[in-house]
Protein backbone atom coordinates (compact mmCIF):
# COMPACT_ATOMS: atom_id res chain seq x y z
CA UNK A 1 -12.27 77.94 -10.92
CA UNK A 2 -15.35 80.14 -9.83
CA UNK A 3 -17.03 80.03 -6.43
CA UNK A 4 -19.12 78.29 -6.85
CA UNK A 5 -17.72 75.34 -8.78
CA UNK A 6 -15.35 75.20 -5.74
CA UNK A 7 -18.36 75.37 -3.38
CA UNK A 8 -20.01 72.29 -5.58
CA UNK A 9 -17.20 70.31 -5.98
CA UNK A 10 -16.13 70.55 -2.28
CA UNK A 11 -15.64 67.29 -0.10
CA UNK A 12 -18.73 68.49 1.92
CA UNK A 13 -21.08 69.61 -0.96
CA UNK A 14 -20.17 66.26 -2.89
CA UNK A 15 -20.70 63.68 0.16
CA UNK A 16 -23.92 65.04 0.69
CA UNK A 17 -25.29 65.47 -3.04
CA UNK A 18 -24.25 61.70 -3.44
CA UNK A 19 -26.12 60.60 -1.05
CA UNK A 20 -29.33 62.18 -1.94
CA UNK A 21 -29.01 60.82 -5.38
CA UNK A 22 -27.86 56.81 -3.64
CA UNK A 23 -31.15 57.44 -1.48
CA UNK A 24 -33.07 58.83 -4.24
CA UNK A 25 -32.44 55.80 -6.50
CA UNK A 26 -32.99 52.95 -3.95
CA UNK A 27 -36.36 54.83 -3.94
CA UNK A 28 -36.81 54.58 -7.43
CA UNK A 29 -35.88 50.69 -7.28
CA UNK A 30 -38.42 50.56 -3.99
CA UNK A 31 -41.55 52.07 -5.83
CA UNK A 32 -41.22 50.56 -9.21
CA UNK A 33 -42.73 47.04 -10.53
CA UNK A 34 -39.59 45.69 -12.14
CA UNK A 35 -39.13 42.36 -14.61
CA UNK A 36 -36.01 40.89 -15.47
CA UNK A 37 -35.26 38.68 -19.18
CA UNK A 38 -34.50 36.22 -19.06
CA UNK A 39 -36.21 34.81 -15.96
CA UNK A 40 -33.15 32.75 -15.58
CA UNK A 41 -30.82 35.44 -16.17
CA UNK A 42 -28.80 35.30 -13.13
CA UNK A 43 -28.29 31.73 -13.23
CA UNK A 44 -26.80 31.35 -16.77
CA UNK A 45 -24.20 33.85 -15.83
CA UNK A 46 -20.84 32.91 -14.67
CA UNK A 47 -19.19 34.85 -11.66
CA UNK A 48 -17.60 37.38 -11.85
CA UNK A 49 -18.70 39.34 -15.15
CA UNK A 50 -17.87 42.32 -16.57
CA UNK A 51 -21.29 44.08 -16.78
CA UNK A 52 -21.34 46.32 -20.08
CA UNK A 53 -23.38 49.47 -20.42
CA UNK A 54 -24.26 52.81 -22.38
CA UNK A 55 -23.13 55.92 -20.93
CA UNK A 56 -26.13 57.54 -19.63
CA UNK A 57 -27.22 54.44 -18.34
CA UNK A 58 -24.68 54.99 -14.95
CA UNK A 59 -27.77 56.23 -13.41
CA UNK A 60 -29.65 53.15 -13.27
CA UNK A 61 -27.52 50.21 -13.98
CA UNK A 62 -26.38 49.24 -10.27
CA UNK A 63 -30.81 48.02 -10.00
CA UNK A 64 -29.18 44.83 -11.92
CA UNK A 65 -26.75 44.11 -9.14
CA UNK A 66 -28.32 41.57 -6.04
CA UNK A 67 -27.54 42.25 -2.55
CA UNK A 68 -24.78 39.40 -2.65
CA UNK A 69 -23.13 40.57 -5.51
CA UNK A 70 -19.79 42.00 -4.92
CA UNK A 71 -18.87 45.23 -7.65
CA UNK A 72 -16.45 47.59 -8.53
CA UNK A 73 -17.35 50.31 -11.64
CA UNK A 74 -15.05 52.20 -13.26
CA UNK A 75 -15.56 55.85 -12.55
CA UNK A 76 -13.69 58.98 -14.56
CA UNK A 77 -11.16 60.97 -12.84
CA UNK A 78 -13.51 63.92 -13.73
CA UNK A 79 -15.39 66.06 -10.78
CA UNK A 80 -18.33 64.25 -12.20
CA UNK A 81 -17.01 61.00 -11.75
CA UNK A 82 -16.20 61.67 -7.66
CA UNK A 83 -19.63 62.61 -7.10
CA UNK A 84 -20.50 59.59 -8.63
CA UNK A 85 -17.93 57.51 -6.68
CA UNK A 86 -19.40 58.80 -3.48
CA UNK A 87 -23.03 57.81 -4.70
CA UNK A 88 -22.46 54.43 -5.83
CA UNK A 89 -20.61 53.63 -2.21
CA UNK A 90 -23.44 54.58 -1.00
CA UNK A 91 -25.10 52.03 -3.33
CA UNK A 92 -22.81 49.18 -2.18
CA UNK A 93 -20.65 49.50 -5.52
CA UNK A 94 -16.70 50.32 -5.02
CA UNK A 95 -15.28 52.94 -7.19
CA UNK A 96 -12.23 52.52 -9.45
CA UNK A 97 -10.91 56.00 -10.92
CA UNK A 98 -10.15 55.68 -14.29
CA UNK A 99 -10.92 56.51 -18.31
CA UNK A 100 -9.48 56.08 -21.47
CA UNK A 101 -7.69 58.51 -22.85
CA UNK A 102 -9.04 58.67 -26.42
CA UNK A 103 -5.73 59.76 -28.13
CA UNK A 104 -5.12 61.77 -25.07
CA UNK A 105 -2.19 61.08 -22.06
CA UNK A 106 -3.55 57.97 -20.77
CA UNK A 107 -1.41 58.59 -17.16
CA UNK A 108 -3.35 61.56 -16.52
CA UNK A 109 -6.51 60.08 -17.30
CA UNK A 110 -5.40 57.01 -15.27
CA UNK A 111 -6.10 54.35 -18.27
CA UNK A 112 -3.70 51.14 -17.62
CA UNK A 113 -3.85 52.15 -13.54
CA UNK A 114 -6.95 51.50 -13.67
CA UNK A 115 -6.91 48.50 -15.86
CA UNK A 116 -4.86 46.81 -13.66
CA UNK A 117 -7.32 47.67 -10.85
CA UNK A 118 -10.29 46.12 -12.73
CA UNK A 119 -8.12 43.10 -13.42
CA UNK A 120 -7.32 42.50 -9.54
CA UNK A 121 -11.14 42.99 -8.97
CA UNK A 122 -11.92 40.34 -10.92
CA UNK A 123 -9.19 38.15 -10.56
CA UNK A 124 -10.54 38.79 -6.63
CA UNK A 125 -14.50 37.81 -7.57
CA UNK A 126 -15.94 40.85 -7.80
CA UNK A 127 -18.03 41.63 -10.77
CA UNK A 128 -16.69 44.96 -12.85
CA UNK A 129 -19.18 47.38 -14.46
CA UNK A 130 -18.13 49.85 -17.36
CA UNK A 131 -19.46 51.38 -20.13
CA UNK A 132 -18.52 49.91 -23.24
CA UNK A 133 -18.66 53.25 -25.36
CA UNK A 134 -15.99 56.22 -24.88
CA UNK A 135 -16.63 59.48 -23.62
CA UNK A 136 -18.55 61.70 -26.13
CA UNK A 137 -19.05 58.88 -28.84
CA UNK A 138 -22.38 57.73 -28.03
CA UNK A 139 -23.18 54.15 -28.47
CA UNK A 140 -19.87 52.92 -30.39
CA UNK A 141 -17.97 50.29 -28.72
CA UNK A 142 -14.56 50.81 -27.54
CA UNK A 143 -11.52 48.21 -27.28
CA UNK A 144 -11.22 49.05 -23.97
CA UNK A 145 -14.01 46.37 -22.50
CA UNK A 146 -13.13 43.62 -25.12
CA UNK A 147 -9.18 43.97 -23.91
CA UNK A 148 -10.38 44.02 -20.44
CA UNK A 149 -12.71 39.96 -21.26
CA UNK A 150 -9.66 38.94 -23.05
CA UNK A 151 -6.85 39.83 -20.32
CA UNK A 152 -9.05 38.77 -17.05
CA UNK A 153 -10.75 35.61 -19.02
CA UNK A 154 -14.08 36.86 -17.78
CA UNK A 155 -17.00 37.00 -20.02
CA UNK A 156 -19.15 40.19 -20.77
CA UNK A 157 -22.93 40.68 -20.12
CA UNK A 158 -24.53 43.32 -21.65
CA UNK A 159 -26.97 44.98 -19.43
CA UNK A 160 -30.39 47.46 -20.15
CA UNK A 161 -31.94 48.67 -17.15
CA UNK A 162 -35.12 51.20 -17.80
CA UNK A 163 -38.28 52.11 -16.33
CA UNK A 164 -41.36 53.19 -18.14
CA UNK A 165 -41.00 56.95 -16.02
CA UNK A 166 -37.86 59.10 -16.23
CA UNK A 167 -36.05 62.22 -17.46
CA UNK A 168 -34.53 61.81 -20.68
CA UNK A 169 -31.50 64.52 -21.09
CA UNK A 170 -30.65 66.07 -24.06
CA UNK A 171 -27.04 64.97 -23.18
CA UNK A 172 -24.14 63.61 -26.12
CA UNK A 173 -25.12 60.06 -24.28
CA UNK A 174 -28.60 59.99 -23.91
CA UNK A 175 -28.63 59.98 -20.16
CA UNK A 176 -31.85 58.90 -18.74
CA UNK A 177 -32.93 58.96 -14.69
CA UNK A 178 -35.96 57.07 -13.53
CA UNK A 179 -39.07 58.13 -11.60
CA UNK A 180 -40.84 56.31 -9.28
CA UNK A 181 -44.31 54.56 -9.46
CA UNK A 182 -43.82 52.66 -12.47
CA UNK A 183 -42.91 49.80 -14.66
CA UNK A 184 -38.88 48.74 -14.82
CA UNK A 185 -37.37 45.96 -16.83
CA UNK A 186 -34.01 45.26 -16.79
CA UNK A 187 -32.74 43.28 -19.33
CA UNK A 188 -29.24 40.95 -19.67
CA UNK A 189 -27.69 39.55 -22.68
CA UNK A 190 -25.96 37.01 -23.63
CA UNK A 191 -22.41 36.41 -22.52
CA UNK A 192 -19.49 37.12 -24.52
CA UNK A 193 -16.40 35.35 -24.25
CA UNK A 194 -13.37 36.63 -25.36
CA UNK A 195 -10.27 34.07 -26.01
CA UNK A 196 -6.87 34.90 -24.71
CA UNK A 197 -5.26 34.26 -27.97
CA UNK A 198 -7.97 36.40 -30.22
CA UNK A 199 -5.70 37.64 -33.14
CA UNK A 200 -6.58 41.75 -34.29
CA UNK A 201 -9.51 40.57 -36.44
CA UNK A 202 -11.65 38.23 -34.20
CA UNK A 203 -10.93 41.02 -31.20
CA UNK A 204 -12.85 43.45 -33.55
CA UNK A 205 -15.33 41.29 -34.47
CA UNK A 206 -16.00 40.63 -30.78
CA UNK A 207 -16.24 44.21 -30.18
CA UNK A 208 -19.36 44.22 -32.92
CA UNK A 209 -20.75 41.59 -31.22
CA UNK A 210 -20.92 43.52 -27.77
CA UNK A 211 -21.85 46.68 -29.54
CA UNK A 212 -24.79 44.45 -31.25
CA UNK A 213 -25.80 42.93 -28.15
CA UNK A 214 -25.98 46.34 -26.09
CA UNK A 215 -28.02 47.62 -28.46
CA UNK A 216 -30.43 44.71 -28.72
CA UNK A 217 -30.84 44.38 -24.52
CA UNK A 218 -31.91 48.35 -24.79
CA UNK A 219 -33.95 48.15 -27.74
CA UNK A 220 -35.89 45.19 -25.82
CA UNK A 221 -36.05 47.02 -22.27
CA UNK A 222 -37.82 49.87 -23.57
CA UNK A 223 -40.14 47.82 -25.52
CA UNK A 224 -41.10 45.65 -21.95
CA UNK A 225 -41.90 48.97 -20.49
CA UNK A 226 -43.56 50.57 -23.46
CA UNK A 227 -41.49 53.12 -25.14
CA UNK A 228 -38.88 53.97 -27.38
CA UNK A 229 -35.46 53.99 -26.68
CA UNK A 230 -34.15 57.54 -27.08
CA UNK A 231 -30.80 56.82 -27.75
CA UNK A 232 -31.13 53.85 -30.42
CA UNK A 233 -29.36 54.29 -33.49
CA UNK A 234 -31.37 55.59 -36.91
CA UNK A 235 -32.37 52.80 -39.21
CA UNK A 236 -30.20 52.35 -42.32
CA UNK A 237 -31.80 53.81 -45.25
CA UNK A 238 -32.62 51.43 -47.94
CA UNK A 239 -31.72 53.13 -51.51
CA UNK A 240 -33.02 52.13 -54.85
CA UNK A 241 -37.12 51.87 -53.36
CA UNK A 242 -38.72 48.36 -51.97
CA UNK A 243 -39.68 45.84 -54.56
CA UNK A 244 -43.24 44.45 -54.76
C-alpha cells in the first residue's frame, strides 16, 4: 500500500473525513425543500423494515430516516465502507460490516456474520437499510434482501431519496450526492412481504417485485424534483415497427 493510501485510510484521516461528509449532508437535508409520497408514508409502514436501496444512493438515503427511528445499515468490509461507517454514526445510523460475496469466500467478506447481525437488529426493533443490488451489478436485485424479509419476517420498503441539485458520478452504480438550496423528494414504496415458507419460485418472483418497485420509487423521485433519473434502465426496444 502507498503513502498515501495509508495516510487516507488512517484511523485519524477517516474519523475526520466522515464527519465532514455526516455534517455536510445534515446541511444538505437543512437547506433543501423536501416532499415525501405518500403523505402517509410513515404511517402505513410497519416497524421495523428493511429499507431497500440502489447503490449510489448510500449518500442520501439516511434523509428518509426520523429522529426516532432506530437503524443499522449494512456497510462493506472495504476501506470505503469504514469511512462510511464512521459517517453514518455520525448520522445516528449503526454500522454492520458485511457484503456478499458474489461467488467469492463469503467468511472473508463477512456474508452470514453479518446476516445474523441484521437479523438480531431487527428481531431487536431497529429498522435495517441495504442495498438490494450487489456490488458492481447496477440495479439488479440480489437474493440477499429477499432471504433477509423471509428469515426476520419483516417486510421491505423500497426507498428513493433525490434532490433536484447534485453531482451525478460516472460510477458502475450511478452514485449521486446532493447540493443544497433545492428541491428533495423522497419517495417510499410499497411494502413487500416475504412468507417464511416461499418455495424457490415465489422467492424469485418476490425478488422482481422489489427490483420493480425500486425502480418505480426512483423513476417517480426524480420526476417530483424535475429530472431524469441517471441510472434508470434503457427502454425495451419494440421490434417489428408500431401499428397504426
Amino acid at each position: 500500500m502507498g503513502l498515501v493510501k495509508r495516510i487516507i485510510r488512517s484511523r485519524v484521516v477517516q474519523e475526520t473525513l466522515g464527519f465532514l461528509v455526516a455534517g455536510y449532508l445534515k446541511f444538505v437535508q437543512r437547506t433543501n425543500r423536501f416532499v415525501t409520497e405518500p403523505a402517509d408514508a410513515y404511517g402505513r409502514i410497519e416497524m421495523p423494515v428493511i429499507a431497500a436501496m440502489w447503490h449510489g444512493q448510500h449518500f442520501m438515503i439516511h434523509f428518509a430516516k426520523r429522529p426516532q427511528d432506530r437503524a443499522a445499515s449494512l456497510v462493506s468490509r472495504s476501506g470505503d465502507g469504514e469511512f462510511n461507517a464512521i459517517a453514518l454514526r455520525h448520522l445516528g445510523v449503526r454500522a454492520i460490516r458485511g457484503s456478499g460475496a458474489r461467488g467469492r469466500d463469503i467468511r472473508k467478506k463477512g456474508g452470514a456474520q453479518a446476516m445474523r447481525a441484521m437479523l438480531r437488529a431487527l428481531s431487536d426493533g431497529e429498522m435495517v437499510v441495504m442495498t438490494a443490488d450487489i456490488p458492481k451489478i447496477s440495479r439488479i436485485c440480489g437474493q440477499g434482501i429477499v432471504t433477509l424479509a423471509q428469515l426476520s419476517g419483516r417486510p421491505i420498503v423500497p426507498v428513493a431519496v433525490v434532490t433536484s441539485r447534485r453531482i451525478d458520478f460516472d460510477s458502475w452504480d450511478r452514485a449521486s450526492i446532493g447540493l443544497p438550496f433545492g428541491r428533495g423528494a423522497m419517495v417510499l414504496g410499497d411494502q413487500i412481504h416475504v412468507p417464511r415458507d416461499a418455495d424457490e419460485q415465489t422467492l424469485e418472483s418476490l425478488r422482481k417485485t422489489v427490483e420493480r418497485e425500486l425502480d418505480r420509487v426512483h423513476e417517480r423521485a426524480y420526476a417530483l424534483v424535475g429530472s431524469r433519473d441517471p441510472g434508470a434502465k434503457p427502454s425495451p426496444v419494440l421490434m417489428g415497427g408500431s401499428r397504426a
